[in-house]
PDB file of N, CA and C in Angstrom:
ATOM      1  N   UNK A   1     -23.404  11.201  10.901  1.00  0.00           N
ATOM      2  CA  UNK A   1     -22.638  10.155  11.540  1.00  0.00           C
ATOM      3  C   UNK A   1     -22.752  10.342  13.050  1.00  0.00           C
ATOM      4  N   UNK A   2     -22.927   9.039  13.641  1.00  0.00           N
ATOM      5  CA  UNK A   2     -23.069   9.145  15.167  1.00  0.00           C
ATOM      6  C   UNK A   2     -22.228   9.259  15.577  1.00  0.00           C
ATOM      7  N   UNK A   3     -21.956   9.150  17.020  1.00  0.00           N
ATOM      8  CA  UNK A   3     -20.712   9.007  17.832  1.00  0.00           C
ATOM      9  C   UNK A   3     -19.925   7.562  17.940  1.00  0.00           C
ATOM     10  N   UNK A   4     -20.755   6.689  18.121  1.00  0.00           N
ATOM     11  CA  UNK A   4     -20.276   4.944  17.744  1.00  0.00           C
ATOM     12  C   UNK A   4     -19.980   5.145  16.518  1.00  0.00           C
ATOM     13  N   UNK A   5     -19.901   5.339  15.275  1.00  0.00           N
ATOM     14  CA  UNK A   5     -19.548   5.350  13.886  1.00  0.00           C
ATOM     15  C   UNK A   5     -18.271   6.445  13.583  1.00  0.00           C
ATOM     16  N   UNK A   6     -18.180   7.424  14.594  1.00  0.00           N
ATOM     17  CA  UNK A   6     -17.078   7.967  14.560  1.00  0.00           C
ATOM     18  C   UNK A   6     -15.805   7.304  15.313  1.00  0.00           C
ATOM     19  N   UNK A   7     -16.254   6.801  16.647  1.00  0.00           N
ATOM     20  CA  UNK A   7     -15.437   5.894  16.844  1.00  0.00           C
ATOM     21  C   UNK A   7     -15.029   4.466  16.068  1.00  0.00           C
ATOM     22  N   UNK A   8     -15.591   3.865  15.045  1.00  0.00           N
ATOM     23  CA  UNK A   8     -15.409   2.671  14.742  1.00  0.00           C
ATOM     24  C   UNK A   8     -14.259   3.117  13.619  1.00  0.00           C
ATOM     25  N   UNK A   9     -14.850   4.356  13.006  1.00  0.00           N
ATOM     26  CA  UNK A   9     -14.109   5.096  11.949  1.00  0.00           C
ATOM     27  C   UNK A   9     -12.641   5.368  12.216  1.00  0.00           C
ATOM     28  N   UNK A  10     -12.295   6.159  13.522  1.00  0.00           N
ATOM     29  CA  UNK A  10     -11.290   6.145  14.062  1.00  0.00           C
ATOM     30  C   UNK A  10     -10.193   5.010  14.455  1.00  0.00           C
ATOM     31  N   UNK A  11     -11.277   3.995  14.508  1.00  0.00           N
ATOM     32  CA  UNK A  11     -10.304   2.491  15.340  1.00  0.00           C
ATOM     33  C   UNK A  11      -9.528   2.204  13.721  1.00  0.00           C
ATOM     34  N   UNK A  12     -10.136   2.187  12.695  1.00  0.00           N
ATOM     35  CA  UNK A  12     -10.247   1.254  11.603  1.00  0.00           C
ATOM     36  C   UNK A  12      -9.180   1.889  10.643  1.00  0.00           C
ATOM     37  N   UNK A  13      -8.805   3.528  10.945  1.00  0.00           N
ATOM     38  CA  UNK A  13      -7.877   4.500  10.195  1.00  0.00           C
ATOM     39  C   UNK A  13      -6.776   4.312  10.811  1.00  0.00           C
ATOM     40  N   UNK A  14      -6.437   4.046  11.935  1.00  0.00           N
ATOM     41  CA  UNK A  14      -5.521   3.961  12.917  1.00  0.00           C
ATOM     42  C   UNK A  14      -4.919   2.839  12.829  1.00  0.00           C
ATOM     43  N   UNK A  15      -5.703   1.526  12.695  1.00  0.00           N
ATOM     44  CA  UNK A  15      -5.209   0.307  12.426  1.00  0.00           C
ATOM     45  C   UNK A  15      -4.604   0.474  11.146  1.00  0.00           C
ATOM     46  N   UNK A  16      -5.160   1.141  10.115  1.00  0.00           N
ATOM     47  CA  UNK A  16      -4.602   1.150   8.724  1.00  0.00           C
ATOM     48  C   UNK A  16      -3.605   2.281   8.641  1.00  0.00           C
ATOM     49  N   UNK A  17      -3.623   3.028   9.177  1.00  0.00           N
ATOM     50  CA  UNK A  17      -2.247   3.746   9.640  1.00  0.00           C
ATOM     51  C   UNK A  17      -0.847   3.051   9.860  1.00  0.00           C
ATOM     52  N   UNK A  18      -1.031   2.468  10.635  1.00  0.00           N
ATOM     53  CA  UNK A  18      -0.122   1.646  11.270  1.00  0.00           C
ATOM     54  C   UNK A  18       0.502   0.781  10.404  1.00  0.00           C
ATOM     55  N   UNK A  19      -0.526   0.201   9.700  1.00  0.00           N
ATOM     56  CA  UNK A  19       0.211  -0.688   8.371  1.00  0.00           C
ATOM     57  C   UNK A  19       0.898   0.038   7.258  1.00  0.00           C
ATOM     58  N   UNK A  20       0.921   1.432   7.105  1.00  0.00           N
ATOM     59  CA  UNK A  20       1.340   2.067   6.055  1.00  0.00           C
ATOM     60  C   UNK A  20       2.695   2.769   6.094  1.00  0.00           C
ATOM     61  N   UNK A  21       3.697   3.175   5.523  1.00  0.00           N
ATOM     62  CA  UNK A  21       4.960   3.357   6.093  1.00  0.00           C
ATOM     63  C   UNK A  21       4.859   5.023   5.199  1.00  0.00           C
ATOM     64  N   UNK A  22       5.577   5.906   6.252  1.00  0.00           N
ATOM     65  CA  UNK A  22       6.276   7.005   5.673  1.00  0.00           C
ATOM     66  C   UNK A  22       5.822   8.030   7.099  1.00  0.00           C
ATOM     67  N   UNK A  23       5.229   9.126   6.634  1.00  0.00           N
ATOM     68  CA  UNK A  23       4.952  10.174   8.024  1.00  0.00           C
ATOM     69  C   UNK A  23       3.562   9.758   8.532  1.00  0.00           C
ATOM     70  N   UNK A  24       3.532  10.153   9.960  1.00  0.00           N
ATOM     71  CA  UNK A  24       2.013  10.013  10.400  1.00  0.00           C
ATOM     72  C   UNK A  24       1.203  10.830   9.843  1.00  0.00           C
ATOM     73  N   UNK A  25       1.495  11.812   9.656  1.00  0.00           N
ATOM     74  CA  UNK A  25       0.315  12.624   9.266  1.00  0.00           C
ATOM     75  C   UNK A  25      -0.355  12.091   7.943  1.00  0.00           C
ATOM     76  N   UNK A  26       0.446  11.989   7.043  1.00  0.00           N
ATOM     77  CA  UNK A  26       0.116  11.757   6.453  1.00  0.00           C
ATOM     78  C   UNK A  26      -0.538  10.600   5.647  1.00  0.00           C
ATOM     79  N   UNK A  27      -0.331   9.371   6.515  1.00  0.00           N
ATOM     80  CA  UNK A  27      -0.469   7.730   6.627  1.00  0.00           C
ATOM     81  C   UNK A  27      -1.897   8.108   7.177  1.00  0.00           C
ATOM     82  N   UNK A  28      -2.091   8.932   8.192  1.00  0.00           N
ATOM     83  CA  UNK A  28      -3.515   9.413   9.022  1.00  0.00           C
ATOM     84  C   UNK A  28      -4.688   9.696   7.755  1.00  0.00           C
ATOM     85  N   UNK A  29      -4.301  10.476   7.253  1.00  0.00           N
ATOM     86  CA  UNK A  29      -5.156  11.382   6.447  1.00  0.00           C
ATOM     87  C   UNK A  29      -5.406  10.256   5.382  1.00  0.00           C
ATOM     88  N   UNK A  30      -4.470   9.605   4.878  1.00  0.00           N
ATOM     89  CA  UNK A  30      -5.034   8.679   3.208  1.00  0.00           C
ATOM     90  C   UNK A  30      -5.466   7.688   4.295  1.00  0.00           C
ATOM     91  N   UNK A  31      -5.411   7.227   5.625  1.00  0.00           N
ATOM     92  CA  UNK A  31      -6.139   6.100   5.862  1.00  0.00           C
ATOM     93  C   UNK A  31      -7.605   6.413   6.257  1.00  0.00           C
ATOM     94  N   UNK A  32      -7.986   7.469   6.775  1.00  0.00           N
ATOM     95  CA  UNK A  32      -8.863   8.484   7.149  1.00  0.00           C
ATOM     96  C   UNK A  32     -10.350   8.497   5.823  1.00  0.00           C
ATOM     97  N   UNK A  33      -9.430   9.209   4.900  1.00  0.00           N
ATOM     98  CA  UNK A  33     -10.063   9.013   3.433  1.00  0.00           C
ATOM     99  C   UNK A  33     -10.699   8.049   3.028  1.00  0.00           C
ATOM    100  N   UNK A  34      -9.844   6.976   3.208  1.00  0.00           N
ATOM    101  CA  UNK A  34     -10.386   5.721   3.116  1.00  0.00           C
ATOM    102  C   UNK A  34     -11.318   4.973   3.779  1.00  0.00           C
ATOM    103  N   UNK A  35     -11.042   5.317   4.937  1.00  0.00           N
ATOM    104  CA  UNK A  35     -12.210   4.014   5.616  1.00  0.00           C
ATOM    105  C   UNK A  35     -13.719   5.587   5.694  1.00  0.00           C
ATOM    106  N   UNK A  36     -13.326   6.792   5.427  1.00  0.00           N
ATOM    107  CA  UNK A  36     -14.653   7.489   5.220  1.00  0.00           C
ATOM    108  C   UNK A  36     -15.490   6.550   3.776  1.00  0.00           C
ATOM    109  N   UNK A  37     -14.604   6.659   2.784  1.00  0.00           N
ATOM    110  CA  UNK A  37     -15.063   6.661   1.478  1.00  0.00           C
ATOM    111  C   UNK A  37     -15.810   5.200   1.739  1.00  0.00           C
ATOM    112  N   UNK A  38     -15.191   4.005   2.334  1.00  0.00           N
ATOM    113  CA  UNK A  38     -15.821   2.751   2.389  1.00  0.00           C
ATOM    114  C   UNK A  38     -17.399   3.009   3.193  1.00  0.00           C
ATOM    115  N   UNK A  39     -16.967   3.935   4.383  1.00  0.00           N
ATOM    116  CA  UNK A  39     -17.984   4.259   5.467  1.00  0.00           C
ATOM    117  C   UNK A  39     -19.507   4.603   4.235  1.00  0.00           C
ATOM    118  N   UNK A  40     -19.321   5.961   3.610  1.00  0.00           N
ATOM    119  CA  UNK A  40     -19.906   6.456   2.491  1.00  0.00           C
ATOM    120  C   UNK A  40     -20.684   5.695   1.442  1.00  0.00           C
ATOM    121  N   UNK A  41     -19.981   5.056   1.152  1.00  0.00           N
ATOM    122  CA  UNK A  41     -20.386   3.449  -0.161  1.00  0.00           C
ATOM    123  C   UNK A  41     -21.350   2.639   0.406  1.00  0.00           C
ATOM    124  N   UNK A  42     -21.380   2.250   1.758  1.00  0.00           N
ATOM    125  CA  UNK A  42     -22.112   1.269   2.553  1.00  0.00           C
ATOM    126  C   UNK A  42     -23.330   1.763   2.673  1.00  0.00           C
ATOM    127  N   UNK A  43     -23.341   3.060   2.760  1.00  0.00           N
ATOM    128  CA  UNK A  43     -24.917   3.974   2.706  1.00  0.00           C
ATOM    129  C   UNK A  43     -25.473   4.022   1.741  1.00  0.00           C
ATOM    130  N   UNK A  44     -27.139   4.275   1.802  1.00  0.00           N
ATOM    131  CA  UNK A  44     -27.615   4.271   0.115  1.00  0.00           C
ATOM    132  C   UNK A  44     -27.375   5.493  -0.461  1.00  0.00           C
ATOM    133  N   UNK A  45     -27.857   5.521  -1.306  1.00  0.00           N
ATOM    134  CA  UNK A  45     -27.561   6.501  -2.777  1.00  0.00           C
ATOM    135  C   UNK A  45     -28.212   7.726  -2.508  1.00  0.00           C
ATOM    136  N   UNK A  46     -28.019   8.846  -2.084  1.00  0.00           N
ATOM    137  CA  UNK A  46     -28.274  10.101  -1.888  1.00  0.00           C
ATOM    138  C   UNK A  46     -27.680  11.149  -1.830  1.00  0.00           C
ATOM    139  N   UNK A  47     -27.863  12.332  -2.181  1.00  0.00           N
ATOM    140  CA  UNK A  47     -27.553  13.884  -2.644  1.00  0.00           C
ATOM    141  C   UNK A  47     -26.474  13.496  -1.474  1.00  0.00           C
ATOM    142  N   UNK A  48     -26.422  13.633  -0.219  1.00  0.00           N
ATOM    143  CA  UNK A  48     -25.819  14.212   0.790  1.00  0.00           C
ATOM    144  C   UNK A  48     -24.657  13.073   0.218  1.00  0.00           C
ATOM    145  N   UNK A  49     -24.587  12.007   0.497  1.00  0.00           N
ATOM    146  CA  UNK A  49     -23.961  11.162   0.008  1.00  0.00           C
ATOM    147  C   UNK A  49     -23.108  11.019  -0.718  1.00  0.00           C
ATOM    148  N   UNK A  50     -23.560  11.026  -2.105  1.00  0.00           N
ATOM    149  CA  UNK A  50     -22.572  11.878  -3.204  1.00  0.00           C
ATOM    150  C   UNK A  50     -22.189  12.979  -3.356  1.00  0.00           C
ATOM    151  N   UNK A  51     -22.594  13.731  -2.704  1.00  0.00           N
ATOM    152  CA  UNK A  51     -21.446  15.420  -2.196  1.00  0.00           C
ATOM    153  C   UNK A  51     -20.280  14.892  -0.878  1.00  0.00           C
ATOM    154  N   UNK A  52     -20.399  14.350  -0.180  1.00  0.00           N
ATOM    155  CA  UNK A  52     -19.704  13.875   0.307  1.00  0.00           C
ATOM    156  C   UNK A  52     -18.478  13.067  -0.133  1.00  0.00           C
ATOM    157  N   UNK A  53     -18.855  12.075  -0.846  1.00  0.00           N
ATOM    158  CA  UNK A  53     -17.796  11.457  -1.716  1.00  0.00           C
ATOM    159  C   UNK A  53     -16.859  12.339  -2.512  1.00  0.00           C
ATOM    160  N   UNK A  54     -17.531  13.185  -3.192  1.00  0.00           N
ATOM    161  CA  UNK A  54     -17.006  13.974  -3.943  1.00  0.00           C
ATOM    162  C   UNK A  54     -15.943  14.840  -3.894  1.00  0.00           C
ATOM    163  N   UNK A  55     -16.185  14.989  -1.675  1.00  0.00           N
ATOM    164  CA  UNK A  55     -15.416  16.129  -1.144  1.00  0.00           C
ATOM    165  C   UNK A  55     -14.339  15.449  -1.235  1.00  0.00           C
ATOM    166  N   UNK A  56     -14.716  14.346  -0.446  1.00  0.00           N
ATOM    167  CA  UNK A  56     -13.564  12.967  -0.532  1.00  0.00           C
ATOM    168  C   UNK A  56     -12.564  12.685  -1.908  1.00  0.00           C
ATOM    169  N   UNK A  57     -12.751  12.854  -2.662  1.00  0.00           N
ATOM    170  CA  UNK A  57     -12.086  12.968  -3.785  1.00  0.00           C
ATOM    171  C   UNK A  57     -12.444  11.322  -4.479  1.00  0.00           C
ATOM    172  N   UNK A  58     -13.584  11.276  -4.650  1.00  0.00           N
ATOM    173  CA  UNK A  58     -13.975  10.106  -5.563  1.00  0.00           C
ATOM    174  C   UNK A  58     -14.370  10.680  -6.539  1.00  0.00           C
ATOM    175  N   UNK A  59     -14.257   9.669  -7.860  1.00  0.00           N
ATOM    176  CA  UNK A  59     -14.903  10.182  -8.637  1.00  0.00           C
ATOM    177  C   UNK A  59     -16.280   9.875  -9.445  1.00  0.00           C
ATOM    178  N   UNK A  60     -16.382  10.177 -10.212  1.00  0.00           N
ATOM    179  CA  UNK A  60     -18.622   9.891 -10.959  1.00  0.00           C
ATOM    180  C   UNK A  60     -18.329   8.806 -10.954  1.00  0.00           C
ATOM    181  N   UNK A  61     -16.925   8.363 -11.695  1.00  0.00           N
ATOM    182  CA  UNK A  61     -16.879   7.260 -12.694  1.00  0.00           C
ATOM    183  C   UNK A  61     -17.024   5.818 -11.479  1.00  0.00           C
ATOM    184  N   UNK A  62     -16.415   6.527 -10.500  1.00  0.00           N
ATOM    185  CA  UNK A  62     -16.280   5.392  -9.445  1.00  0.00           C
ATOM    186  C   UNK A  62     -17.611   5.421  -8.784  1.00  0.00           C
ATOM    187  N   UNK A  63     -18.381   6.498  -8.579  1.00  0.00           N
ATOM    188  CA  UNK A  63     -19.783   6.202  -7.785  1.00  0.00           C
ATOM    189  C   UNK A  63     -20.557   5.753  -8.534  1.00  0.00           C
ATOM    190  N   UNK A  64     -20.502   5.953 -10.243  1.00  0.00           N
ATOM    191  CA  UNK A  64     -21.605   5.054 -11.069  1.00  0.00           C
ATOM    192  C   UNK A  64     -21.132   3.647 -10.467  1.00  0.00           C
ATOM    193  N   UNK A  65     -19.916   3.340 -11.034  1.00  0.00           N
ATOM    194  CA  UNK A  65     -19.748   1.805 -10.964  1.00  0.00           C
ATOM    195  C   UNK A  65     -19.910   1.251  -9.653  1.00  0.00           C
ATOM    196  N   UNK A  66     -19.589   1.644  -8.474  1.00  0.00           N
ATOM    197  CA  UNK A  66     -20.262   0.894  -7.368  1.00  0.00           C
ATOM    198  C   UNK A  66     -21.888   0.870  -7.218  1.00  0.00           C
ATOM    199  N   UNK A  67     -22.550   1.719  -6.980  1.00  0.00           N
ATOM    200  CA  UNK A  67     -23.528   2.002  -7.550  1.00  0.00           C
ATOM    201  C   UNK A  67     -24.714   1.352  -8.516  1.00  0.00           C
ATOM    202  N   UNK A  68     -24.214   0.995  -9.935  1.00  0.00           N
ATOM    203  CA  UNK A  68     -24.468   0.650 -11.089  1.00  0.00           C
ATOM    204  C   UNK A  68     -25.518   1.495 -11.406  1.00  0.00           C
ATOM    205  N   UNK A  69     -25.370   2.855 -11.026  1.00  0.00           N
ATOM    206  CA  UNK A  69     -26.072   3.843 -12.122  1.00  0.00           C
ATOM    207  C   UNK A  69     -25.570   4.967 -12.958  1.00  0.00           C
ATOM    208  N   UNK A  70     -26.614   5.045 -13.916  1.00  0.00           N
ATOM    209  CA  UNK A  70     -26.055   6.306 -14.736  1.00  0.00           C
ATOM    210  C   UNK A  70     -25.857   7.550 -14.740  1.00  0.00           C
ATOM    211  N   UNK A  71     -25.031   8.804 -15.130  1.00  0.00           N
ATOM    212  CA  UNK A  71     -24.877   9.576 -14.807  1.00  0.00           C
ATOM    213  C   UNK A  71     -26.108  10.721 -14.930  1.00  0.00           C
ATOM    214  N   UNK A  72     -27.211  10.466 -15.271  1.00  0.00           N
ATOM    215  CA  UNK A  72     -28.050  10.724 -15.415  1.00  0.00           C
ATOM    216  C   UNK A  72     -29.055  10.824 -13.728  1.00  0.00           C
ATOM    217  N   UNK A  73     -28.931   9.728 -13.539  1.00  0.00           N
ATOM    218  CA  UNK A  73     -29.142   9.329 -11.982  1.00  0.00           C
ATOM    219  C   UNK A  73     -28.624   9.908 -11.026  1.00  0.00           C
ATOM    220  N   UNK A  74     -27.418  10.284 -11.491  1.00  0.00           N
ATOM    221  CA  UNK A  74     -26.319  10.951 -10.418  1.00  0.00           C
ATOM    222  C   UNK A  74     -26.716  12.365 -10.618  1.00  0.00           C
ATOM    223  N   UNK A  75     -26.937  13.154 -11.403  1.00  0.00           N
ATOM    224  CA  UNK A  75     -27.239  14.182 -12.117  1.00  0.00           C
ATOM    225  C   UNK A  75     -28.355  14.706 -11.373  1.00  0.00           C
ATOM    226  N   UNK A  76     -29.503  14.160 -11.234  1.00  0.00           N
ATOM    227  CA  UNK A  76     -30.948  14.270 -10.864  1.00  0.00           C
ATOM    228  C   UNK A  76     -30.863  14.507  -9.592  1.00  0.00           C
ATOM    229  N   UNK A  77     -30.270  13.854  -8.654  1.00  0.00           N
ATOM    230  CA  UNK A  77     -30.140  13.906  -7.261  1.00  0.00           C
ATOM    231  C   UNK A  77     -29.694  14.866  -6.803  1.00  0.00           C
ATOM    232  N   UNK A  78     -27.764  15.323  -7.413  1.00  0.00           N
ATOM    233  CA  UNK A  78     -27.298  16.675  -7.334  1.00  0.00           C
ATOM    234  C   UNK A  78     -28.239  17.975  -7.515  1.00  0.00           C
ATOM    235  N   UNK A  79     -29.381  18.057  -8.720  1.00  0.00           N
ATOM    236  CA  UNK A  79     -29.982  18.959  -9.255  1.00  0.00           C
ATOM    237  C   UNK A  79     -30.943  19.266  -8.053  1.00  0.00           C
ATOM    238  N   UNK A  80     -31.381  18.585  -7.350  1.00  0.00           N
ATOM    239  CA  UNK A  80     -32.492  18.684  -6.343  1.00  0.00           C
ATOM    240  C   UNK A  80     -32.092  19.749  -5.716  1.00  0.00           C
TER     241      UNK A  80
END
């Protein structure tokens, strides 16, 4: 990730921060998560990629289905 993409990342968690009610920190962090995981999805399909997500706390079931591949697919890439 560049430096423009870290900033856009930042604008976009912050805005969604703001809309969310309870502590900052913690409004920070699930909005954070989020606009990574969208950030993540928008990229193509690769090892680095799906370890990433993963750290993120997505799951197979959700990277097959955006995706539309099988776990088999997902499998192969990790194995590399």
């Amino acid at each position: 990730m560049v430096l423009e993409d870290t900033k856009n990342v930042m604008k976009k968690a912050v805005s969604l921060a703001k809309q969310l009610e309870g502590n900052w920190t913690a409004r920070m962090k699930m909005a954070l998560n989020k606009v990574y995981i969208e950030h993540y999805l928008s990229q193509p399909l690769t090892r680095e990629v799906i370890e990433r997500l993963l750290l993120k706390g997505m799951s197979f079931r959700r990277i097959k289905k955006h995706y539309n591949v099988g776990m088999q697919e997902i499998s192969s890439l990790l194995a590399k």
